[in-house]
Protein backbone atom coordinates (compact mmCIF):
# COMPACT_ATOMS: atom_id res chain seq x y z
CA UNK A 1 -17.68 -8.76 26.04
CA UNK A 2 -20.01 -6.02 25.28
CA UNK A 3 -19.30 -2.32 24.77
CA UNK A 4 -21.74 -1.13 27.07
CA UNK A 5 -20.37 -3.50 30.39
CA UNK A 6 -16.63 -1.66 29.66
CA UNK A 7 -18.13 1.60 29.18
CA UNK A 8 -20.08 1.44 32.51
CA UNK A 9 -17.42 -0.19 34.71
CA UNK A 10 -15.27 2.59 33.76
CA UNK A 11 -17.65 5.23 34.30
CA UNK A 12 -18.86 3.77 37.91
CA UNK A 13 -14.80 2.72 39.41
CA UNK A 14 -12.62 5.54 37.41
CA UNK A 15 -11.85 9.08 37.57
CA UNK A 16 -12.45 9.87 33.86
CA UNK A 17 -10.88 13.33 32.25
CA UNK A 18 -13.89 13.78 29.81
CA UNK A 19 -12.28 15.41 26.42
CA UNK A 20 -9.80 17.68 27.41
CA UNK A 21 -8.30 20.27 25.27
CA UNK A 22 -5.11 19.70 23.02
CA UNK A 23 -3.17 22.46 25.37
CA UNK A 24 -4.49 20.39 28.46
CA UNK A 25 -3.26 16.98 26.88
CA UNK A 26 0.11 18.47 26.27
CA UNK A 27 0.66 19.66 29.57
CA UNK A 28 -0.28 16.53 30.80
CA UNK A 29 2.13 14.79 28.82
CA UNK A 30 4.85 17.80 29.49
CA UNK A 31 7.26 15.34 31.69
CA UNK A 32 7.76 13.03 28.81
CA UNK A 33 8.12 15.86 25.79
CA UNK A 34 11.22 17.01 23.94
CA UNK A 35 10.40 20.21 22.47
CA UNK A 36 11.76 20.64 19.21
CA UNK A 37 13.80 23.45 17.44
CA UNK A 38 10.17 24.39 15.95
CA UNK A 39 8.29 24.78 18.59
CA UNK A 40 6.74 21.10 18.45
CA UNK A 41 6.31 18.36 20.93
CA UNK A 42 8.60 15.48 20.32
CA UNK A 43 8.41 11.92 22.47
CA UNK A 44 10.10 8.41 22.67
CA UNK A 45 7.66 5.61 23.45
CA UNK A 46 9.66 2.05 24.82
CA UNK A 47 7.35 0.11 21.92
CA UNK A 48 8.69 1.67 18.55
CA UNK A 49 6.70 -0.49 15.93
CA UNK A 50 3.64 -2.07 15.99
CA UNK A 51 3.40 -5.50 17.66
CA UNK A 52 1.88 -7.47 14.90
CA UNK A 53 3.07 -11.13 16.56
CA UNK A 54 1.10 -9.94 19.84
CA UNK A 55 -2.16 -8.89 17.75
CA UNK A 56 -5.16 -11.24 18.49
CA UNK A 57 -8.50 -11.32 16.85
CA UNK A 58 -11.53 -12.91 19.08
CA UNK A 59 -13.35 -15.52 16.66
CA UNK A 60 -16.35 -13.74 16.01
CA UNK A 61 -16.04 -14.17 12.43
CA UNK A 62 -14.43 -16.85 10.19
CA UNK A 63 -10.78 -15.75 10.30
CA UNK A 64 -7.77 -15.11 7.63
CA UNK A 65 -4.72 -17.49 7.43
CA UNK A 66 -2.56 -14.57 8.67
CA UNK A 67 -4.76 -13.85 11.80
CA UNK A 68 -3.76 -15.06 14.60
CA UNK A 69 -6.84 -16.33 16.81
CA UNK A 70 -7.46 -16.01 20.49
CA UNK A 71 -10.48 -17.82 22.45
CA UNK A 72 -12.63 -15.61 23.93
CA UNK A 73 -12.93 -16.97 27.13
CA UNK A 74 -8.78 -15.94 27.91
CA UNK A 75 -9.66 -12.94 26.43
CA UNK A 76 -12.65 -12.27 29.07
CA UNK A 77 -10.71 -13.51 31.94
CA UNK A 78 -7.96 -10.71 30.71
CA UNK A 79 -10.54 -7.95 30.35
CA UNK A 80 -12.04 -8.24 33.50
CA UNK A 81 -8.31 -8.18 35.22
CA UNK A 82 -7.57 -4.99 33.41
CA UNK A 83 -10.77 -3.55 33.99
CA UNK A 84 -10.14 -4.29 38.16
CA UNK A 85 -6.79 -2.39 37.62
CA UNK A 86 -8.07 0.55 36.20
CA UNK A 87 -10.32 0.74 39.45
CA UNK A 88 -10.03 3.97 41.27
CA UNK A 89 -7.09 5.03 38.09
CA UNK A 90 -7.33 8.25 36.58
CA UNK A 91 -8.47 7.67 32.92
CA UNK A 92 -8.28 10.22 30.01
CA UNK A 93 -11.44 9.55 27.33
CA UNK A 94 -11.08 11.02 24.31
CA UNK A 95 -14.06 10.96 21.78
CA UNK A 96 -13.99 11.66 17.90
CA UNK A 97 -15.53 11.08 14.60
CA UNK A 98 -13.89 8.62 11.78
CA UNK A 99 -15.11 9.80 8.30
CA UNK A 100 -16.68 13.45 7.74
CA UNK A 101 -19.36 11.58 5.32
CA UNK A 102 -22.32 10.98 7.16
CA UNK A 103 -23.08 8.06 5.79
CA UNK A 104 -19.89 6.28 6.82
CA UNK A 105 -19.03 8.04 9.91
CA UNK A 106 -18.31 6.32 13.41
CA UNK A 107 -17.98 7.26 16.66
CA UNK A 108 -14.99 6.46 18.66
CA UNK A 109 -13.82 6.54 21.88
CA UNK A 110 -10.43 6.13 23.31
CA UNK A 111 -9.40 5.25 26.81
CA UNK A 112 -5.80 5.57 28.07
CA UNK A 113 -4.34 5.63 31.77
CA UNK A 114 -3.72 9.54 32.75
CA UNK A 115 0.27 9.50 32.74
CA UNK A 116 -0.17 8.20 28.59
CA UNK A 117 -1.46 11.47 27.40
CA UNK A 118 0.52 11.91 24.79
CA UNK A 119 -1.69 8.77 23.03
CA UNK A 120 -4.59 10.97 23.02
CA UNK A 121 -2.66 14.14 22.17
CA UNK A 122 -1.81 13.18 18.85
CA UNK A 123 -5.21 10.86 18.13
CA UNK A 124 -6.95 14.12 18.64
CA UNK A 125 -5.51 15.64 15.29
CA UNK A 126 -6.03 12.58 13.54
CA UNK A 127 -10.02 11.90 13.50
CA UNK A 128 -12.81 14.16 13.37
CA UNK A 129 -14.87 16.20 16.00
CA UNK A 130 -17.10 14.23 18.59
CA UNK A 131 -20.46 14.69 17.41
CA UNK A 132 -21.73 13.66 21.01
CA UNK A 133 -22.76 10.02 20.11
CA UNK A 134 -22.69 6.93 21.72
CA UNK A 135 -19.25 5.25 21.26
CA UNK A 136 -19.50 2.44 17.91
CA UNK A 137 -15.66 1.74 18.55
CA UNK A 138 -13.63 1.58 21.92
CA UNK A 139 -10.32 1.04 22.06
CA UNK A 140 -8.72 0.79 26.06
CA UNK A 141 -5.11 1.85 25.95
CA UNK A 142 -2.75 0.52 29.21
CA UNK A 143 1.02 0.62 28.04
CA UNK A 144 2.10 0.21 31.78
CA UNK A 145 0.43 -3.44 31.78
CA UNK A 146 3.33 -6.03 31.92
CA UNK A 147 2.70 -8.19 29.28
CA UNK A 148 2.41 -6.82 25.52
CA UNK A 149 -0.83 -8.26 24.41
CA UNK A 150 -4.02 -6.60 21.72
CA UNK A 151 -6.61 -8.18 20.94
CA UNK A 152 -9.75 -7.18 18.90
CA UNK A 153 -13.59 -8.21 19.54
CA UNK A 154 -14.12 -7.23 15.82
CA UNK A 155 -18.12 -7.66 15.86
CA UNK A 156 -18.42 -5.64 19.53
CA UNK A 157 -16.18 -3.35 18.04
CA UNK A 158 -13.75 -3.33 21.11
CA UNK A 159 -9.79 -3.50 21.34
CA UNK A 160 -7.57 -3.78 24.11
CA UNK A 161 -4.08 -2.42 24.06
CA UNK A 162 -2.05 -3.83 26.24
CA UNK A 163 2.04 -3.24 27.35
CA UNK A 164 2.46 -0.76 23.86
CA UNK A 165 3.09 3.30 24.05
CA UNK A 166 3.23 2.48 20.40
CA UNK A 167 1.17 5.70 19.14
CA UNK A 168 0.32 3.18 15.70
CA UNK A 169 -1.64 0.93 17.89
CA UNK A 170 -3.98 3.81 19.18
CA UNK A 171 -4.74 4.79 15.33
CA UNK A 172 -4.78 1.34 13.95
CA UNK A 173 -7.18 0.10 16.30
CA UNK A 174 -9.36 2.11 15.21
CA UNK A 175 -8.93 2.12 11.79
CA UNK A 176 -9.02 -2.26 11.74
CA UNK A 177 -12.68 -1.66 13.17
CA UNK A 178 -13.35 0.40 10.68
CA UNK A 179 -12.61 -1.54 8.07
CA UNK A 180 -14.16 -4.59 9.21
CA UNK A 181 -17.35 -2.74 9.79
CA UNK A 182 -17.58 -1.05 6.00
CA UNK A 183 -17.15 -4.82 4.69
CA UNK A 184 -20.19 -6.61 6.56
CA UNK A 185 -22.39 -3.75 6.50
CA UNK A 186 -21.01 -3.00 2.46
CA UNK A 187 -21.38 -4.04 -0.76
CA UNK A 188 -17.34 -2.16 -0.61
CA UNK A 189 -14.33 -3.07 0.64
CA UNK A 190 -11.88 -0.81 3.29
CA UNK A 191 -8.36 -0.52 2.01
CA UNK A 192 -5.32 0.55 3.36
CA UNK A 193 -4.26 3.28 0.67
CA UNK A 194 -4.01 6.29 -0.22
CA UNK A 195 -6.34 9.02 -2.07
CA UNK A 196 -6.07 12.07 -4.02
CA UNK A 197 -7.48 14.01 -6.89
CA UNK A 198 -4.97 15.46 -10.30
CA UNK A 199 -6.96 18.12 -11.92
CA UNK A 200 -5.27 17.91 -15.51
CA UNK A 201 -5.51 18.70 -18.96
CA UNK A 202 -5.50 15.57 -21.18
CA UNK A 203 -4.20 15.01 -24.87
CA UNK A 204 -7.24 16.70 -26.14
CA UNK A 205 -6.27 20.11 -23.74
CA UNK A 206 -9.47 19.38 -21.76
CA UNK A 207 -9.39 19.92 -18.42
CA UNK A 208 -10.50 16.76 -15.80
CA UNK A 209 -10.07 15.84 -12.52
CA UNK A 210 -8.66 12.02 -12.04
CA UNK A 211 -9.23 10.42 -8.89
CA UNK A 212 -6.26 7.86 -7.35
CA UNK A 213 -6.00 5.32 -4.91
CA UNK A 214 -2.39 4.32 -4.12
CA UNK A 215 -1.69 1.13 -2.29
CA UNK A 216 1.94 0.45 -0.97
CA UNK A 217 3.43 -1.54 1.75
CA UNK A 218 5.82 0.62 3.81
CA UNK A 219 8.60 1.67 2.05
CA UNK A 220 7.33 1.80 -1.25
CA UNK A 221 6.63 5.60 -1.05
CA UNK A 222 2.51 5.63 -0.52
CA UNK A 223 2.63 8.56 1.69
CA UNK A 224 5.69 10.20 -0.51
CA UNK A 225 3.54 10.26 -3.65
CA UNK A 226 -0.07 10.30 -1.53
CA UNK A 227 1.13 13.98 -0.60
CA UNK A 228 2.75 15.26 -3.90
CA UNK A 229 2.15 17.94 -5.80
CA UNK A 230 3.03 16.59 -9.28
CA UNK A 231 4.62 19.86 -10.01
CA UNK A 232 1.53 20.99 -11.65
CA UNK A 233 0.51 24.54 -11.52
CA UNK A 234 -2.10 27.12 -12.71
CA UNK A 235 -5.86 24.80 -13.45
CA UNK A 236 -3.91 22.03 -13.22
CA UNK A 237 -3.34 21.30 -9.38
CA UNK A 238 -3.30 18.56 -6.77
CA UNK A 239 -5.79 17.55 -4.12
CA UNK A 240 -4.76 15.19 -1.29
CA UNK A 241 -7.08 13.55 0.40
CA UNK A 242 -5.72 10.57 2.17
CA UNK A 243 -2.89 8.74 3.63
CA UNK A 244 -3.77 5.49 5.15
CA UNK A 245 -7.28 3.68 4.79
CA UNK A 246 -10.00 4.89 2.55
CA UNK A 247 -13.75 3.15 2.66
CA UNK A 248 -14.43 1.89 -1.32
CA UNK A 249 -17.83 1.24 -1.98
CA UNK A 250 -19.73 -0.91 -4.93
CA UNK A 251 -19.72 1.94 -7.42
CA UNK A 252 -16.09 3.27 -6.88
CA UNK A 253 -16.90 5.91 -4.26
CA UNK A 254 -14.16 6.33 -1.51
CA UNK A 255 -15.14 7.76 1.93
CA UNK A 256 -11.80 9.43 3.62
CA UNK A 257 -11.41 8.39 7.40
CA UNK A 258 -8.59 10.25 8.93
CA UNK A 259 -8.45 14.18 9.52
CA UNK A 260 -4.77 13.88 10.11
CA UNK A 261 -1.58 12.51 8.43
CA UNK A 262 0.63 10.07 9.73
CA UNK A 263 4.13 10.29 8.34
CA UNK A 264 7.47 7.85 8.53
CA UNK A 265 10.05 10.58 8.94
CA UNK A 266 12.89 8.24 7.70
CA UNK A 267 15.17 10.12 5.67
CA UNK A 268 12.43 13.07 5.29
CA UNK A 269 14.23 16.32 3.96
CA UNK A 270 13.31 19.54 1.43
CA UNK A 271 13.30 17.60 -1.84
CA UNK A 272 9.87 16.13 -0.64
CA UNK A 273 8.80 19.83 0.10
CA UNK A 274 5.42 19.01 1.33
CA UNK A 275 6.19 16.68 3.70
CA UNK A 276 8.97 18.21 4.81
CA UNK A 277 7.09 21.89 5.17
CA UNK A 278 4.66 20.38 7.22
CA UNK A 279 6.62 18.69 9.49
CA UNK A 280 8.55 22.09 10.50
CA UNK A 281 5.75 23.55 11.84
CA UNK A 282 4.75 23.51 15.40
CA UNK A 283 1.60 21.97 14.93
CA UNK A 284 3.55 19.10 14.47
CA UNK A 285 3.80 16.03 16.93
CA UNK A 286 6.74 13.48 16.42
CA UNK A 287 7.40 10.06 17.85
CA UNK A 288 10.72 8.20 17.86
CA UNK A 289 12.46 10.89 15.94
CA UNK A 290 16.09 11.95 17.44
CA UNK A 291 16.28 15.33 18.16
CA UNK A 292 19.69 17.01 19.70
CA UNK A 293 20.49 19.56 21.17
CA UNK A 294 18.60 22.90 20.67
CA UNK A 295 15.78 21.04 19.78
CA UNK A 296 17.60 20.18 16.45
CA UNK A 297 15.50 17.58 14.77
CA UNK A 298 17.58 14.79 12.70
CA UNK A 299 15.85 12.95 10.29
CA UNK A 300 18.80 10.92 9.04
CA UNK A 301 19.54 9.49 12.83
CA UNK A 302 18.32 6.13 13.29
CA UNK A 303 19.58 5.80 16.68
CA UNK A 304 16.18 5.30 18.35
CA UNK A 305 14.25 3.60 15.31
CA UNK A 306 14.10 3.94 11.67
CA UNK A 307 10.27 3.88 12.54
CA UNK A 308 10.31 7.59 13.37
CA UNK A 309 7.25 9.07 13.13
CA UNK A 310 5.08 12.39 12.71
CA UNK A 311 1.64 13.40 12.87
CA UNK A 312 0.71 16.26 10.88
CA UNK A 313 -2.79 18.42 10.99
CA UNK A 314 -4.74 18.82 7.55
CA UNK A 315 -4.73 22.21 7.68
CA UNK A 316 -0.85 22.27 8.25
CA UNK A 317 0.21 20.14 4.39
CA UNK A 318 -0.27 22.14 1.79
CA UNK A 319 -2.70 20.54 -0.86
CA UNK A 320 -5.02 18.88 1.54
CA UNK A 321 -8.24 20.57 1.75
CA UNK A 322 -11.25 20.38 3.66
CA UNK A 323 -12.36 17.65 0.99
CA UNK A 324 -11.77 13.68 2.26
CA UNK A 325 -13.60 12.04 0.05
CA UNK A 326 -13.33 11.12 -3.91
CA UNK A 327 -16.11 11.12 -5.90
CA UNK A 328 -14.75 7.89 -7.53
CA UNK A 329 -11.09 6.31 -8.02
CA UNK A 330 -10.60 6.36 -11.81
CA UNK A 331 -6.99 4.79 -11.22
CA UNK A 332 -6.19 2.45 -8.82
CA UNK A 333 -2.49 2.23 -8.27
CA UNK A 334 -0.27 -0.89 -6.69
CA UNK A 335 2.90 0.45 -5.60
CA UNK A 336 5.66 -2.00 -5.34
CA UNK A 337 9.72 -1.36 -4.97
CA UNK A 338 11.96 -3.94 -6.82
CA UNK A 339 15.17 -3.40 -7.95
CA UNK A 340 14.66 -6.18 -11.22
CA UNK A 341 12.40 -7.24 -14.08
CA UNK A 342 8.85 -5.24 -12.55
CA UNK A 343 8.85 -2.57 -14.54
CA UNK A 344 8.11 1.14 -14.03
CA UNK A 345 4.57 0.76 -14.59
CA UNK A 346 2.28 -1.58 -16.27
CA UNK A 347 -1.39 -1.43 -16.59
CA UNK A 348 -3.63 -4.36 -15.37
CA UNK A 349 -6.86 -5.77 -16.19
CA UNK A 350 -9.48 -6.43 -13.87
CA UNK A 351 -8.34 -10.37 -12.95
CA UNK A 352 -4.68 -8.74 -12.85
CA UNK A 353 -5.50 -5.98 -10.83
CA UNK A 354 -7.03 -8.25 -8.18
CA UNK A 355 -4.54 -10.80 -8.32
CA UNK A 356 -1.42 -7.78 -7.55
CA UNK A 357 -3.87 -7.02 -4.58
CA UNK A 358 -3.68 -10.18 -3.26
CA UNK A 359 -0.09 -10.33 -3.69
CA UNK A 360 0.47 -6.97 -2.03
CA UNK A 361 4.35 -7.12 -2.49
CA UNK A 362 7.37 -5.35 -2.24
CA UNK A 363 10.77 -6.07 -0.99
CA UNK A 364 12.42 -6.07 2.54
CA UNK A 365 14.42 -3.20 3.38
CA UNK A 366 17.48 -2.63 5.16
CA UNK A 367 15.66 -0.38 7.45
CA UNK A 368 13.04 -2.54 7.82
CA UNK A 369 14.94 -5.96 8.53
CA UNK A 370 18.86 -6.52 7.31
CA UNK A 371 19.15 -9.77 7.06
CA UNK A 372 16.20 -10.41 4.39
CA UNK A 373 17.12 -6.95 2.36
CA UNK A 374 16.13 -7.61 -0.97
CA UNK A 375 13.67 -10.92 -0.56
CA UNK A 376 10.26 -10.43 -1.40
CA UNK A 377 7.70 -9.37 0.97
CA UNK A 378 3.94 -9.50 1.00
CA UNK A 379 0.88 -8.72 2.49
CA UNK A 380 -3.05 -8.93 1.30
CA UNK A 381 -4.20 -5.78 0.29
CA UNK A 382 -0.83 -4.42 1.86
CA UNK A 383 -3.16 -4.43 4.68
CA UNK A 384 -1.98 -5.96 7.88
CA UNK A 385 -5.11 -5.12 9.05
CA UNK A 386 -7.71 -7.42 7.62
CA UNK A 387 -10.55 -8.94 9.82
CA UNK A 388 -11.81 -12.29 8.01
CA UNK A 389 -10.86 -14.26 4.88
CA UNK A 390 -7.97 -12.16 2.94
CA UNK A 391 -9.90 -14.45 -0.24
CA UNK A 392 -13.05 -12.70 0.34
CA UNK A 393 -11.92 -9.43 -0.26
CA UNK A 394 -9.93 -10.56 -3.73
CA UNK A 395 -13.07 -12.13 -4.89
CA UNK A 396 -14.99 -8.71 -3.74
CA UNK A 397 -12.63 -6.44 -5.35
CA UNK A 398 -12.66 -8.23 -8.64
CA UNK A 399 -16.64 -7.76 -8.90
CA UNK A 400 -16.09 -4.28 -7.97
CA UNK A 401 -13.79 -3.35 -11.08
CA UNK A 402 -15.78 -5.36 -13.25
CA UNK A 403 -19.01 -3.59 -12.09
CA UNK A 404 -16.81 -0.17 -12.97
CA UNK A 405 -15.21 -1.21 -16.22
CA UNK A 406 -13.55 2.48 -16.61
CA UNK A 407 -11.48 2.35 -13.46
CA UNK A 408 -8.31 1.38 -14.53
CA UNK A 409 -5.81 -0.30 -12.67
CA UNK A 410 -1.61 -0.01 -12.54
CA UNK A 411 1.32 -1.79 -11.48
CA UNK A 412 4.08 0.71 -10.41
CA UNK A 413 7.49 0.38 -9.47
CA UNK A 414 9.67 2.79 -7.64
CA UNK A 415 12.45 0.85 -6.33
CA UNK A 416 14.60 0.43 -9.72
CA UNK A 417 15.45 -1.48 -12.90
CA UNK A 418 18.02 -3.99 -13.53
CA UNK A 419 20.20 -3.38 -10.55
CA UNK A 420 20.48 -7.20 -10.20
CA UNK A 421 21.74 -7.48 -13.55
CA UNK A 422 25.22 -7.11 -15.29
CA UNK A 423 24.96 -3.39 -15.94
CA UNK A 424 24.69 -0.92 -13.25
CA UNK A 425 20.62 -0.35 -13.99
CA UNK A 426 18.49 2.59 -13.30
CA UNK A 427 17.26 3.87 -10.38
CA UNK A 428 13.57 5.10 -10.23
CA UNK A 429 13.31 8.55 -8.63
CA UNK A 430 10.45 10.10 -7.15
CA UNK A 431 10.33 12.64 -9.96
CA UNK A 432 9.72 9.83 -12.40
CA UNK A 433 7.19 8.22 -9.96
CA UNK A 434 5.36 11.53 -10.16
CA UNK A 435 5.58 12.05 -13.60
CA UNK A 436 4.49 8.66 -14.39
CA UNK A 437 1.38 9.18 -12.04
CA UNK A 438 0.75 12.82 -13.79
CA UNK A 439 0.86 10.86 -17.36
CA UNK A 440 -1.61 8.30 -16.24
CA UNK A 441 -4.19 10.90 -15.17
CA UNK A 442 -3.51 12.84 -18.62
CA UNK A 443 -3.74 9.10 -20.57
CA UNK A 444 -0.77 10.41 -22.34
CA UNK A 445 1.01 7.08 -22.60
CA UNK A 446 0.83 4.59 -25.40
CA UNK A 447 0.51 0.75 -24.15
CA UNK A 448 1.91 -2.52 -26.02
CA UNK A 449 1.40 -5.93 -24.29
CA UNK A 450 4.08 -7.19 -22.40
CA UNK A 451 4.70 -11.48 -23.59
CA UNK A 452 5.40 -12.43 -20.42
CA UNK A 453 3.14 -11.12 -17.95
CA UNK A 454 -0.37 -10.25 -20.63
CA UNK A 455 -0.07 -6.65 -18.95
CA UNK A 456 0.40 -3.93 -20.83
CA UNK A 457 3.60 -1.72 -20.41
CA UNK A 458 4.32 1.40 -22.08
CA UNK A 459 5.18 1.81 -25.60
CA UNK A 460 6.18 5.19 -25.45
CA UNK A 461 5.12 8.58 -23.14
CA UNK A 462 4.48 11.84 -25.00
CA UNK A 463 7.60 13.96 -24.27
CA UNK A 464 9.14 11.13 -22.44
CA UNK A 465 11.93 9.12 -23.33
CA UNK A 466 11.53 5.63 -21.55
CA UNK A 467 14.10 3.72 -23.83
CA UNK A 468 16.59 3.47 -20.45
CA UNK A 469 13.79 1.53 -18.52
CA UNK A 470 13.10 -1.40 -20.22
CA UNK A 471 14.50 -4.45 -17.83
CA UNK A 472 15.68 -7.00 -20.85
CA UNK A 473 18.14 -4.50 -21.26
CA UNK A 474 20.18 -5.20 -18.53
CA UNK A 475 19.74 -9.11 -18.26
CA UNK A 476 20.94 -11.66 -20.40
CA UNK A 477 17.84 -13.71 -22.76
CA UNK A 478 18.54 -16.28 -20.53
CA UNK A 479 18.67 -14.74 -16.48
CA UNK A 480 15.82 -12.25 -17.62
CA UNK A 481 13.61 -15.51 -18.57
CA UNK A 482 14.97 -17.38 -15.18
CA UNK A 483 14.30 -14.11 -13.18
CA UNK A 484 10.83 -14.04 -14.89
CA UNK A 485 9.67 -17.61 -13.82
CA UNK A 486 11.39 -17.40 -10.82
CA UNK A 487 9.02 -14.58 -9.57
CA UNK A 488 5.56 -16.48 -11.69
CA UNK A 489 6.32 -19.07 -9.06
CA UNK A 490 6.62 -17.11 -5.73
CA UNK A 491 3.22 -15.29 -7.01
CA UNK A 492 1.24 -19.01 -8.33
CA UNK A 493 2.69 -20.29 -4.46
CA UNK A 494 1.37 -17.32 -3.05
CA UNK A 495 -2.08 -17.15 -4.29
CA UNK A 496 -2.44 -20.77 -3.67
CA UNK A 497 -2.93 -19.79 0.08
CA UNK A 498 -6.46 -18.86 -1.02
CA UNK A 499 -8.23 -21.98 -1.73
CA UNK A 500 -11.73 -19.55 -2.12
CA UNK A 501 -10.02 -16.91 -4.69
CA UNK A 502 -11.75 -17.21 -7.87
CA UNK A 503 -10.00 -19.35 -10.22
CA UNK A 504 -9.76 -16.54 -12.66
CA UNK A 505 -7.61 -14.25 -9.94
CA UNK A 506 -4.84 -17.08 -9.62
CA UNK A 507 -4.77 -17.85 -14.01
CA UNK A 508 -3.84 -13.95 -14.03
CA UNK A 509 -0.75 -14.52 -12.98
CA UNK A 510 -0.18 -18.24 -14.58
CA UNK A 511 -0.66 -16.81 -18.24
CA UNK A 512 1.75 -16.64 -20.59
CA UNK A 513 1.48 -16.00 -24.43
């Protein structure tokens, strides 16, 4: 199915609301709004996650072992059906801009049935301004439809939404396209992390600015220490630049895509001020957040979801500027959360850093699903998003790195040490997170090799005591060693998946002293 044959039956059997304002959208969308204690528009969609299980990809391209396929010929037959119910429907179209860098931007255009305004309401703070160019990405949006179905014509550039009010599904579609499309028209990759800039002082007193890129599953506290300000003050300061997906390319570059943040509220209070500042404003736009009477919003009542949700404007967190780009990501950063042997942070090579990219793990939460809290989780990339083989884009990131020999790559932790073991372990905070993350871009810590893994982990941090946060110290010789091979197994099992990662990616993980 082509763009152009959507585009036009819409345009010749719908009544199409062509761009309407923010205040329009939000009157529209007025029956279905809780208006908070701030002043901000609250809603609660009947979809509260993503359907991932119900996410099809047309065969256009060679597909990933974790894609699920679809033939195209059901997925015509299904287009045209929707496209004959939307005859004679009123239709909201709402245009914008991913990426302010000309050279990477798209155009996109969203189409949702009139009484789902509230889709286009909060897309409309997350992108950039229309620049009045034919649609490169369409994405048609009917929640009302029966059946809870998406599927993606990655090469066309098309996604249909079916059965979801899911607000994630507008903005992911989107941003899935847009990854695809930077890989076969790129020599980069698109990831699903974050980005920001530490201007800092390092050992010598000089002053630098450090780009990051911070990949996470959820849960691991991407977006907590995406939008952080490190505490630093004065010349030394904090630039935020994204959130979600950033667009790498061969030399290290990475092209920002989203205007807008958007936030898990989960537990969100004043100790992560930033966050938390923002999302008291009335710019604000929440989904699947409980909020009582008065308007009182509760971030600690999972009643609805523990998915709750907020979309913030740029100009509404403190520390984002107009700037969404880095000039180039001097530390790449793989957040995981354990609670065992991983430690705090270790520093990777390039075959390391590649293979903990592939592995994209973490560990299941309680708020994410009970019954598996604790077991390891993982996800390429910690991108559910990935059009094509997941191997490919190992393979492609390891060139990348060793193209840019002086980005360097991290493991980091912030779930905890040792609270598996015999003693009662220590818990990583976000303070420590930060810290460790302001050290890094300073190059303040001293590295030893670690014998089990062949990363390095930290020997000592100037003004830092780390001695609590070494995980032997709470295992016995004999678990810590069982714990240790334990997890070399899951990862060796894991990577074998790939049968086309480079040999080299896979032995990363295998080595031992």
């Amino acid at each position: 199915m082509k763009k152009e044959y959507v585009i036009k039956k819409i345009e010749e059997n719908c009544l199409v609301l062509n761009n309407p304002k923010p205040e329009e959208l939000r009157e529209i969308a007025k029956p279905n709004e809780t208006t908070t204690q701030y002043g901000s528009a609250s809603y609660v969609s009947k979809i509260r996650n993503r359907s991932a299980k119900k996410t099809f990809i047309v065969p256009e391209v060679e597909l990933g072992i974790k894609q699920i396929q679809i033939e195209e010929k059901e997925t015509e037959e299904l287009a045209e059906k929707v496209l004959d119910y939307l005859k004679d429907k009123e239709l909201i179209q709402m245009d914008k801009t991913m990426c302010s860098n000309s050279d990477y931007e798209l155009a996109c255009r969203l189409y949702t049935t009139k009484e789902n305004a509230k889709l286009p309401f909060m897309w409309n703070f997350m992108l950039f301004p229309s620049k009045k160019k034919e649609p490169e990405l369409i994405s048609i949006h009917v929640p009302e439809w029966p059946e809870t179905k998406i599927f993606c014509y990655p090469k066309q550039g098309i996604t249909f939404c079916l059965g979801s009010d899911y607000f994630g599904e507008v903005k992911k579609s989107f941003l899935r396209m847009t990854m695809f499309y930077h890989k076969i028209h790129s020599k980069g990759l698109g990831f699903h992390a974050g980005s920001k800039s530490l201007t800092v002082k390092d050992k010598e007193g000089k002053l630098k600015e450090v780009g990051m890129i911070m990949f996470g599953l959820s849960g691991t506290g991407k977006t907590t220490l995406t939008i952080h300000d490190h505490g630093l003050q004065g010349e030394e300061k904090t630039s935020i630049r994204q959130d979600d997906v950033v667009l790498m390319d061969e030399k290290g570059f990475c092209a920002g895509t989203e205007f807008g943040f958007f936030i898990k509220t989960e537990g969100l209070d004043s100790s992560q001020k930033v966050l938390y500042d923002a999302a008291v404003k009335p710019s604000a736009i929440f989904e699947n957040v409980k909020i009582k009477e008065n308007g009182i919003i509760d971030f600690n009542d999972f009643e609805l979801t523990s998915n709750g949700r907020g979309v913030l404007p740029r100009d509404s967190v403190k520390g984002a500027g107009k700037e969404v780009d880095l000039k180039k990501a001097d530390k790449i950063i793989f957040i995981t959360r354990r609670e065992d042997i991983v430690p705090v942070i270790a520093k990777l090579n390039a075959e390391q850093a590649a293979a903990f990219f592939m592995l994209g793990e973490s560990i299941e939460t309680s708020a994410g699903d009970p019954s598996k809290a604790g077991q390891s989780k993982r996800e390429v990339g910690t991108n559910p998003f990935i059009v094509g083989k997941e191997a490919e884009e190992g393979n492609r990131l390891l060139e990348i790195l060793k193209n840019n020999p002086d980005i360097e790559c991290f493991l980091m932790n912030t779930g905890g040490i040792g609270r598996t073991g015999f003693g009662k372990g220590k818990n990583i905070s976000i303070k420590l997170s930060t810290d460790v993350m302001k050290f890094i871009a300073k190059g303040t810590i001293k590295w030893k090799k670690d014998k089990y893994w062949n990363y390095l982990v930290p020997e000592g941090i100037t003004g830092f005591d780390f001695s609590e946060f070494g995980s032997e110290k709470y295992y016995s010789k004999e678990e810590f060693e069982e714990k240790t091979e334990a997890l070399r197994k899951e990862r060796i099992e894991w990577l074998k998946q790939f049968p086309e990662l480079k040999k080299e990616i896979l032995e990363a993980v295998q080595a031992k002293e």
